[in-house]
N, C-alpha and C. Protein backbone atom coordinates (compact mmCIF):
# COMPACT_ATOMS: atom_id res chain seq x y z
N UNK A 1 89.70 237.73 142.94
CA UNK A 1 89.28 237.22 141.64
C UNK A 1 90.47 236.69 140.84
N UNK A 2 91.81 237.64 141.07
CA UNK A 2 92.65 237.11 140.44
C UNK A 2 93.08 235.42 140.12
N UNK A 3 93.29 234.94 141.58
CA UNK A 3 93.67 233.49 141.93
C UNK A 3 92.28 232.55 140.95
N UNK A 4 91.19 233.05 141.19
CA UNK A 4 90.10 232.29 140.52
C UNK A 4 90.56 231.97 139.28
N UNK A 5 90.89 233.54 138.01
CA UNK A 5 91.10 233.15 137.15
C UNK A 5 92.55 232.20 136.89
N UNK A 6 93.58 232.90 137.57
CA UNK A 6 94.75 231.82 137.21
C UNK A 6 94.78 230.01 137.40
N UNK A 7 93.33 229.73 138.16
CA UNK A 7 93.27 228.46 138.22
C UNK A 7 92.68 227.98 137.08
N UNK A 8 91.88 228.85 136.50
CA UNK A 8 90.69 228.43 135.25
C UNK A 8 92.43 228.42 133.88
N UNK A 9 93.09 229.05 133.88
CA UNK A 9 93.58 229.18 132.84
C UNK A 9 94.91 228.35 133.06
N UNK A 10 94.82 227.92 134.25
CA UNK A 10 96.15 226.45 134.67
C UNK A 10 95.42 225.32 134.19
N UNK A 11 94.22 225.59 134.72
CA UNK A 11 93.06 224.36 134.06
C UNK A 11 92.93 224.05 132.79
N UNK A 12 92.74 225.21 131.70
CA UNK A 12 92.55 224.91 130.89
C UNK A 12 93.90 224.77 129.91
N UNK A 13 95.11 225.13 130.46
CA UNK A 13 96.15 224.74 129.93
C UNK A 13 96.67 222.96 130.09
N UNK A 14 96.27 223.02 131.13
CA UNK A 14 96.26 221.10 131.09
C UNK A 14 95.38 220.57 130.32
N UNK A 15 93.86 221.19 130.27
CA UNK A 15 92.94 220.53 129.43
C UNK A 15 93.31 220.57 127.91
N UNK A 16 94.62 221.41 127.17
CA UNK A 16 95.03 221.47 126.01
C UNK A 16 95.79 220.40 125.71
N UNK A 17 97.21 220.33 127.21
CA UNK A 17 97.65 219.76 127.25
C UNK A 17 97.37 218.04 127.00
N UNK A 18 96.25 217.79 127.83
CA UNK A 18 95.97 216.42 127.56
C UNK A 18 95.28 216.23 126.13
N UNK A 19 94.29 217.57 125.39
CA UNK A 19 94.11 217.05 123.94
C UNK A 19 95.37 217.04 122.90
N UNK A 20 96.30 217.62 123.12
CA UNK A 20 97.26 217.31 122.15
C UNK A 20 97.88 215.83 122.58
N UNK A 21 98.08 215.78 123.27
CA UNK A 21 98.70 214.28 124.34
C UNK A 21 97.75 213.25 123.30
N UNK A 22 96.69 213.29 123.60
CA UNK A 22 95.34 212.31 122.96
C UNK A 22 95.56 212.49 121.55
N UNK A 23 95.80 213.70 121.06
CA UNK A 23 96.05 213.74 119.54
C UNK A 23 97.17 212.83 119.00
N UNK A 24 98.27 213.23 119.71
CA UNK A 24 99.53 212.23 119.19
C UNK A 24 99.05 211.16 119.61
N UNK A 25 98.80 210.84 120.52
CA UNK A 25 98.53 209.23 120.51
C UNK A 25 97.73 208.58 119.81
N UNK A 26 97.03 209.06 119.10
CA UNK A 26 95.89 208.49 118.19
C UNK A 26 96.46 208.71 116.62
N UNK A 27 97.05 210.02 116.22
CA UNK A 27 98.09 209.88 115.44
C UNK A 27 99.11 208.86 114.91
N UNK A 28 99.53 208.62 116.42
CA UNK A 28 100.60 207.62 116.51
C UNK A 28 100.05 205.83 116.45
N UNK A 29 98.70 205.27 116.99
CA UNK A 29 98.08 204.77 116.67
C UNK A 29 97.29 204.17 115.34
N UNK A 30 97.19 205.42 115.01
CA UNK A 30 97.12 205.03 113.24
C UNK A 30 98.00 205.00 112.17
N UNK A 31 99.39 206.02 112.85
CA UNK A 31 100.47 205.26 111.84
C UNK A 31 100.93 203.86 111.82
N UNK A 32 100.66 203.29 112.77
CA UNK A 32 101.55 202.15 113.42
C UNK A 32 100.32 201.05 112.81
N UNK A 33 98.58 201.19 113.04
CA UNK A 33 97.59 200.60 111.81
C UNK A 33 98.38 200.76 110.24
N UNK A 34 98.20 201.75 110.24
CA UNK A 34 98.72 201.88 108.62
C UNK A 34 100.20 201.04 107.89
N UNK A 35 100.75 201.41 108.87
CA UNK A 35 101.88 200.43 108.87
C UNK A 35 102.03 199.13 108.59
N UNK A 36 101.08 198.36 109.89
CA UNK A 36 100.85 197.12 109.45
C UNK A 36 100.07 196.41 108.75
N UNK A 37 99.19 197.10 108.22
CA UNK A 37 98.37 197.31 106.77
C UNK A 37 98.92 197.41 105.67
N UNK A 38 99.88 197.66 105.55
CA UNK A 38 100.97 198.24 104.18
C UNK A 38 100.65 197.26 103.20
N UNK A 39 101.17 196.27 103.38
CA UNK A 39 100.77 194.78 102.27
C UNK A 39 99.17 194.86 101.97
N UNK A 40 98.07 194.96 103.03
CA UNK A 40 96.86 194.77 102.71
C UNK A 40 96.47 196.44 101.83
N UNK A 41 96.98 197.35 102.32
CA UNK A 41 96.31 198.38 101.49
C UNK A 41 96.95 198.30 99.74
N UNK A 42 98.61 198.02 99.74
CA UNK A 42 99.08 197.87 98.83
C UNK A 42 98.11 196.73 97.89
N UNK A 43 97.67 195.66 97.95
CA UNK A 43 96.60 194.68 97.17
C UNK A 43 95.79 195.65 97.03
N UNK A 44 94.68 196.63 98.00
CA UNK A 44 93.52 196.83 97.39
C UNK A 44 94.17 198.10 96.69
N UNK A 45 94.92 198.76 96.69
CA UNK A 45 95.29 199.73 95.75
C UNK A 45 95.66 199.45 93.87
N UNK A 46 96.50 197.61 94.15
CA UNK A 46 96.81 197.28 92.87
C UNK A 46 95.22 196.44 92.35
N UNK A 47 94.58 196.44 93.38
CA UNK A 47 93.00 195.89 92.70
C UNK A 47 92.31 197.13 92.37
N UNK A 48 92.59 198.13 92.40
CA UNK A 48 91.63 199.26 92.09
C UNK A 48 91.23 200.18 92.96
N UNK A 49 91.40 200.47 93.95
CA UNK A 49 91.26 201.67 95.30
C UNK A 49 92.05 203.08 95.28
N UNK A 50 91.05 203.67 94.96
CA UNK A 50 91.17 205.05 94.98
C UNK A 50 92.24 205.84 96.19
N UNK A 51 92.97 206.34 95.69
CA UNK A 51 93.29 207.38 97.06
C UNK A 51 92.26 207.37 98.29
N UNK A 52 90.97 207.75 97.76
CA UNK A 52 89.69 208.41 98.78
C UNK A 52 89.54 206.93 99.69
N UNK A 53 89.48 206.24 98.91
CA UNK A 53 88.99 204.58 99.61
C UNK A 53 90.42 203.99 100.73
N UNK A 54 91.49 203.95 100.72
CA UNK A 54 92.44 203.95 101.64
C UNK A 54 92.43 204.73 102.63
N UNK A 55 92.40 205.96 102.17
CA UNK A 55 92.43 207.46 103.42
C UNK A 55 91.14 207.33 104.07
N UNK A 56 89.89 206.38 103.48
CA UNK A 56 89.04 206.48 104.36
C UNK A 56 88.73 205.17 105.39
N UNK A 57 90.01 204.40 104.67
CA UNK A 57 90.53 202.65 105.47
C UNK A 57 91.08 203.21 106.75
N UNK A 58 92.07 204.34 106.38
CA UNK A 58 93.06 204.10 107.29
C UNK A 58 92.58 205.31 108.46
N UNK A 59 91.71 206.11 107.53
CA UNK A 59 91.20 207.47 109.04
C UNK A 59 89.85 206.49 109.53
N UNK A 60 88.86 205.62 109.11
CA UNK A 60 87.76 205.50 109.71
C UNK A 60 88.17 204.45 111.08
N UNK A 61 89.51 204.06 111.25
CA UNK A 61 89.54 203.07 112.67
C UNK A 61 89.65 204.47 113.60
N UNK A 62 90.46 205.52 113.33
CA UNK A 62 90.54 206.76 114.15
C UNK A 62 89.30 207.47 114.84
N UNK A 63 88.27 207.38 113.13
CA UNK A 63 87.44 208.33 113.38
C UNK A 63 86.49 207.48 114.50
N UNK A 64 86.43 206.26 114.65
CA UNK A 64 85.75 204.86 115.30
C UNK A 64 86.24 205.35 116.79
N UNK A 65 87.62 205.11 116.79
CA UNK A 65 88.55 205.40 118.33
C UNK A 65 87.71 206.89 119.16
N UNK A 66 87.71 208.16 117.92
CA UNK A 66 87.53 209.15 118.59
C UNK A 66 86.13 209.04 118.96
N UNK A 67 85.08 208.32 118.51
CA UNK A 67 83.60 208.29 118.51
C UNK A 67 83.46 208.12 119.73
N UNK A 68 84.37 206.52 120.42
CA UNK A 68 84.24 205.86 121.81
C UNK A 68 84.61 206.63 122.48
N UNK A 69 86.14 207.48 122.40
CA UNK A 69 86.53 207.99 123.61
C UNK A 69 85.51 208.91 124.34
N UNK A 70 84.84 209.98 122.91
CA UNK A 70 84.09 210.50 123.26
C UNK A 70 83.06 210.68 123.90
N UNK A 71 82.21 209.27 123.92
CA UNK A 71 81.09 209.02 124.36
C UNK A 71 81.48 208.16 125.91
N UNK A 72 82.64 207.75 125.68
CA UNK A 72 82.98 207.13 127.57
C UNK A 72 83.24 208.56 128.25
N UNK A 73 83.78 209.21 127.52
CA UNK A 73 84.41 210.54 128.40
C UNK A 73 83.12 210.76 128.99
N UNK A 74 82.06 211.83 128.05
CA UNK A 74 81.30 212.42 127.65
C UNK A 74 80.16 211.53 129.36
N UNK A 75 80.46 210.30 129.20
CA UNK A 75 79.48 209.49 129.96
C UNK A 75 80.05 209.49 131.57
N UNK A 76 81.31 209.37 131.80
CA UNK A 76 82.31 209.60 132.88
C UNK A 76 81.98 210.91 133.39
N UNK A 77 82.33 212.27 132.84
CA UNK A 77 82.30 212.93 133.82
C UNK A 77 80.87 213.58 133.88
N UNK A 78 79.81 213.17 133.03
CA UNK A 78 78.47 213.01 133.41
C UNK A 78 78.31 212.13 134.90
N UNK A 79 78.89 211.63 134.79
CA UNK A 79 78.28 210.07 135.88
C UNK A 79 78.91 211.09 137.46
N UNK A 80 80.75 211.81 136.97
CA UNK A 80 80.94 211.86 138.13
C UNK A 80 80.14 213.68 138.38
N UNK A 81 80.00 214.05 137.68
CA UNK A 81 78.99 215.45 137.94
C UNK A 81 78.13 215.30 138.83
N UNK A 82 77.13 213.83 138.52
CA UNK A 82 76.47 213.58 139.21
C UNK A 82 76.25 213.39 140.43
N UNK A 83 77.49 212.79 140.37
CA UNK A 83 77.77 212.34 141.86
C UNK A 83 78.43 213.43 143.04
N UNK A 84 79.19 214.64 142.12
CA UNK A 84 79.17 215.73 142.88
C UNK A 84 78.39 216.14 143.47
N UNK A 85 77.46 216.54 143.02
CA UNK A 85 76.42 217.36 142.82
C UNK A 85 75.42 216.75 144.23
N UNK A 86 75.21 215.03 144.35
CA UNK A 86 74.55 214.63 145.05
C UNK A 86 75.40 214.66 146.55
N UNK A 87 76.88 214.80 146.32
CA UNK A 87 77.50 215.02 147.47
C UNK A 87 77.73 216.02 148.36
N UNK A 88 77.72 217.21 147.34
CA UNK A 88 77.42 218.83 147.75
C UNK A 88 75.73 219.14 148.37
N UNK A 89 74.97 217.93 148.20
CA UNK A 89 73.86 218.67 148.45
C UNK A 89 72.91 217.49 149.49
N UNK A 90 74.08 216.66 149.93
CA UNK A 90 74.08 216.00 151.22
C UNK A 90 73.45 216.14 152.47
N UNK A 91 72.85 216.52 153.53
CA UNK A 91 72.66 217.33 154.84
C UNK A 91 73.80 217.13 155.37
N UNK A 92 74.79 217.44 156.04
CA UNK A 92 75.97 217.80 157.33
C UNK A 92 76.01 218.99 157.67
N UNK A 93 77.15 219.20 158.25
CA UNK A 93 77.64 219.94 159.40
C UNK A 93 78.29 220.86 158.24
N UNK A 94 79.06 220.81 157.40
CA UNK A 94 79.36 221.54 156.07
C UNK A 94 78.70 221.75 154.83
N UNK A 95 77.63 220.74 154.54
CA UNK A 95 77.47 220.34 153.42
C UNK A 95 77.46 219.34 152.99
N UNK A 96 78.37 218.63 153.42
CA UNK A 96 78.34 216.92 152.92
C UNK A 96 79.90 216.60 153.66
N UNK A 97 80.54 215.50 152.85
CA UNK A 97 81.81 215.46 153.46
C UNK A 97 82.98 216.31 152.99
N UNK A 98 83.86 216.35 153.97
CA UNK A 98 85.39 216.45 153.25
C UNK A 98 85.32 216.72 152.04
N UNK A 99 86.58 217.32 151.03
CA UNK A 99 86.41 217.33 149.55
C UNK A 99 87.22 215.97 149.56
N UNK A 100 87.88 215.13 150.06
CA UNK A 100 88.64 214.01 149.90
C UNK A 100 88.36 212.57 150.59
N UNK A 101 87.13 212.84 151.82
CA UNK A 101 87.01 211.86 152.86
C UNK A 101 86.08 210.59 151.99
N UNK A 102 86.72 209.56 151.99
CA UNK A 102 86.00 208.59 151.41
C UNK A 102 85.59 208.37 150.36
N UNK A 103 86.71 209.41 149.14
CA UNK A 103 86.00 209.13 147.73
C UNK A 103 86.97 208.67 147.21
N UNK A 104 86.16 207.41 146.28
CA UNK A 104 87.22 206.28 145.67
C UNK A 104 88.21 207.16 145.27
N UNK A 105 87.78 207.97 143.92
CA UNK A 105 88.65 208.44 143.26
C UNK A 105 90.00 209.50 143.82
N UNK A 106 89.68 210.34 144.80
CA UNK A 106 90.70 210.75 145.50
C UNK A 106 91.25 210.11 146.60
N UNK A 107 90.29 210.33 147.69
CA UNK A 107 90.49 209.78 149.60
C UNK A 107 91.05 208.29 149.31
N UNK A 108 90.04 207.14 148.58
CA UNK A 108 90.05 206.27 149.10
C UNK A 108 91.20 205.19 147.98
N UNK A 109 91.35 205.58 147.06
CA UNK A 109 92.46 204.75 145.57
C UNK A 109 93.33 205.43 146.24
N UNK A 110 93.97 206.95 146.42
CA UNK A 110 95.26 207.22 146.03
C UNK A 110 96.10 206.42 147.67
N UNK A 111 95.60 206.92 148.70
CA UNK A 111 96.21 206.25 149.87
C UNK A 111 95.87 204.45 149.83
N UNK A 112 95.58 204.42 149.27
CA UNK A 112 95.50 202.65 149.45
C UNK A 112 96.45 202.36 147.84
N UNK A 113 96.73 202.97 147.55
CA UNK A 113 97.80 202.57 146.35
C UNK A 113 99.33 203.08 147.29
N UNK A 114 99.50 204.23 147.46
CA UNK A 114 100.52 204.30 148.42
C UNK A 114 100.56 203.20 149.52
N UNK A 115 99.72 202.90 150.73
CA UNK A 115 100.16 201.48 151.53
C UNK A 115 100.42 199.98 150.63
N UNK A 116 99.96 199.60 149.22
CA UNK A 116 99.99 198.84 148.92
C UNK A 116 101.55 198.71 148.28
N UNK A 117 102.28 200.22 147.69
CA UNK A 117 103.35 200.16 147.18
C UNK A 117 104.68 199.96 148.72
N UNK A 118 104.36 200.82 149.67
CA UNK A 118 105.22 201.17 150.78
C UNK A 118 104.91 199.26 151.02
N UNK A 119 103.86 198.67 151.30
CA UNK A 119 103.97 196.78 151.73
C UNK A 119 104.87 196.21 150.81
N UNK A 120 105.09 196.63 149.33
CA UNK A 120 105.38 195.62 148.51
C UNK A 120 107.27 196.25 148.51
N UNK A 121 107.25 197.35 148.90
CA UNK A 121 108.75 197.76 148.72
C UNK A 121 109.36 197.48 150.49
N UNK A 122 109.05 196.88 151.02
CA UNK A 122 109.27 196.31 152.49
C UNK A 122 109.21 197.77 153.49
N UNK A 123 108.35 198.77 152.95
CA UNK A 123 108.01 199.84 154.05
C UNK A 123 109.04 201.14 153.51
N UNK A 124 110.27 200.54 153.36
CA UNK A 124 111.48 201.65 153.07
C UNK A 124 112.12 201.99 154.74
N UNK A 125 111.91 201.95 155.70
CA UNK A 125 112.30 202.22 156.38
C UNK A 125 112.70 201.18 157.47
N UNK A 126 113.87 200.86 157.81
CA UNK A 126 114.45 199.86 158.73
C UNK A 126 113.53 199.88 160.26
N UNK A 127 113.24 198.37 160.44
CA UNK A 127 112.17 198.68 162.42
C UNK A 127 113.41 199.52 162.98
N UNK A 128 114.02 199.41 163.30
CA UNK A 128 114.80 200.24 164.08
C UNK A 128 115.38 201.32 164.10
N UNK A 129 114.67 201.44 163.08
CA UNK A 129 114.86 202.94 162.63
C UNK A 129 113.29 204.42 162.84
N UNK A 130 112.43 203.09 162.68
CA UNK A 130 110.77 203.35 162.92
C UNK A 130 110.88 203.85 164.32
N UNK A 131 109.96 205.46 164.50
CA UNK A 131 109.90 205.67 165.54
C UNK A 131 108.87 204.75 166.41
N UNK A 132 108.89 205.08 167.67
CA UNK A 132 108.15 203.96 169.13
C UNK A 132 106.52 204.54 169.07
């Protein structure tokens, strides 16, 4: 049981990891809006804009950003649940396939990004150096 939990809590230390990651970046995203807004918020402030009316200029592109991410996420690992789920419950000889054989996202992107980098960097290894 032990190993079970230390994976759930490696897991969910990355899953922190990537919301703070997402936090600064969206942070950082809206300073860099706000920023180049400066002149335009500065006019509607000397036309009459409230504190409340800026802070809600400059958080509603955020609050917009977090709406989408949410709902692509939210729709993504719905889609790939799905597709687990229909793969685990496959007929074979195990269950279905491999945990890696032929799926874009693992089996079939990560090794075809590796041969495409090893073609474009001339292999790395000299022919004559290549075993027979």
């Amino acid at each position: 049981m032990f190993p079970v939990r230390l994976a759930m809590e490696i897991y969910g230390a990355i899953g922190l990891f990537g919301l703070v990651l997402a936090a600064v970046g969206l942070a950082g995203v809206t300073a860099y809006s706000v920023t180049r807004r400066s002149r335009e918020i500065g006019i509607r402030v000397a036309l009459g804009a409230g504190r409340g009316d800026v802070l809600r200029l400059a958080m509603g592109e955020g609050a917009v950003l977090v709406a989408a991410g949410t709902v692509l996420g939210l729709a993504g690992a719905w889609s790939a649940a799905r597709r687990e789920r229909r793969q685990h419950l496959r007929p074979g000889p195990a269950g279905g396939r491999p945990a890696a054989a032929g799926r874009p996202g693992a089996g079939g992107v990560l090794p075809a990004g590796a041969q495409i980098h090893a073609h474009r960097c001339g292999g790395g290894v000299a022919p004559e150096m290549a075993a027979p």
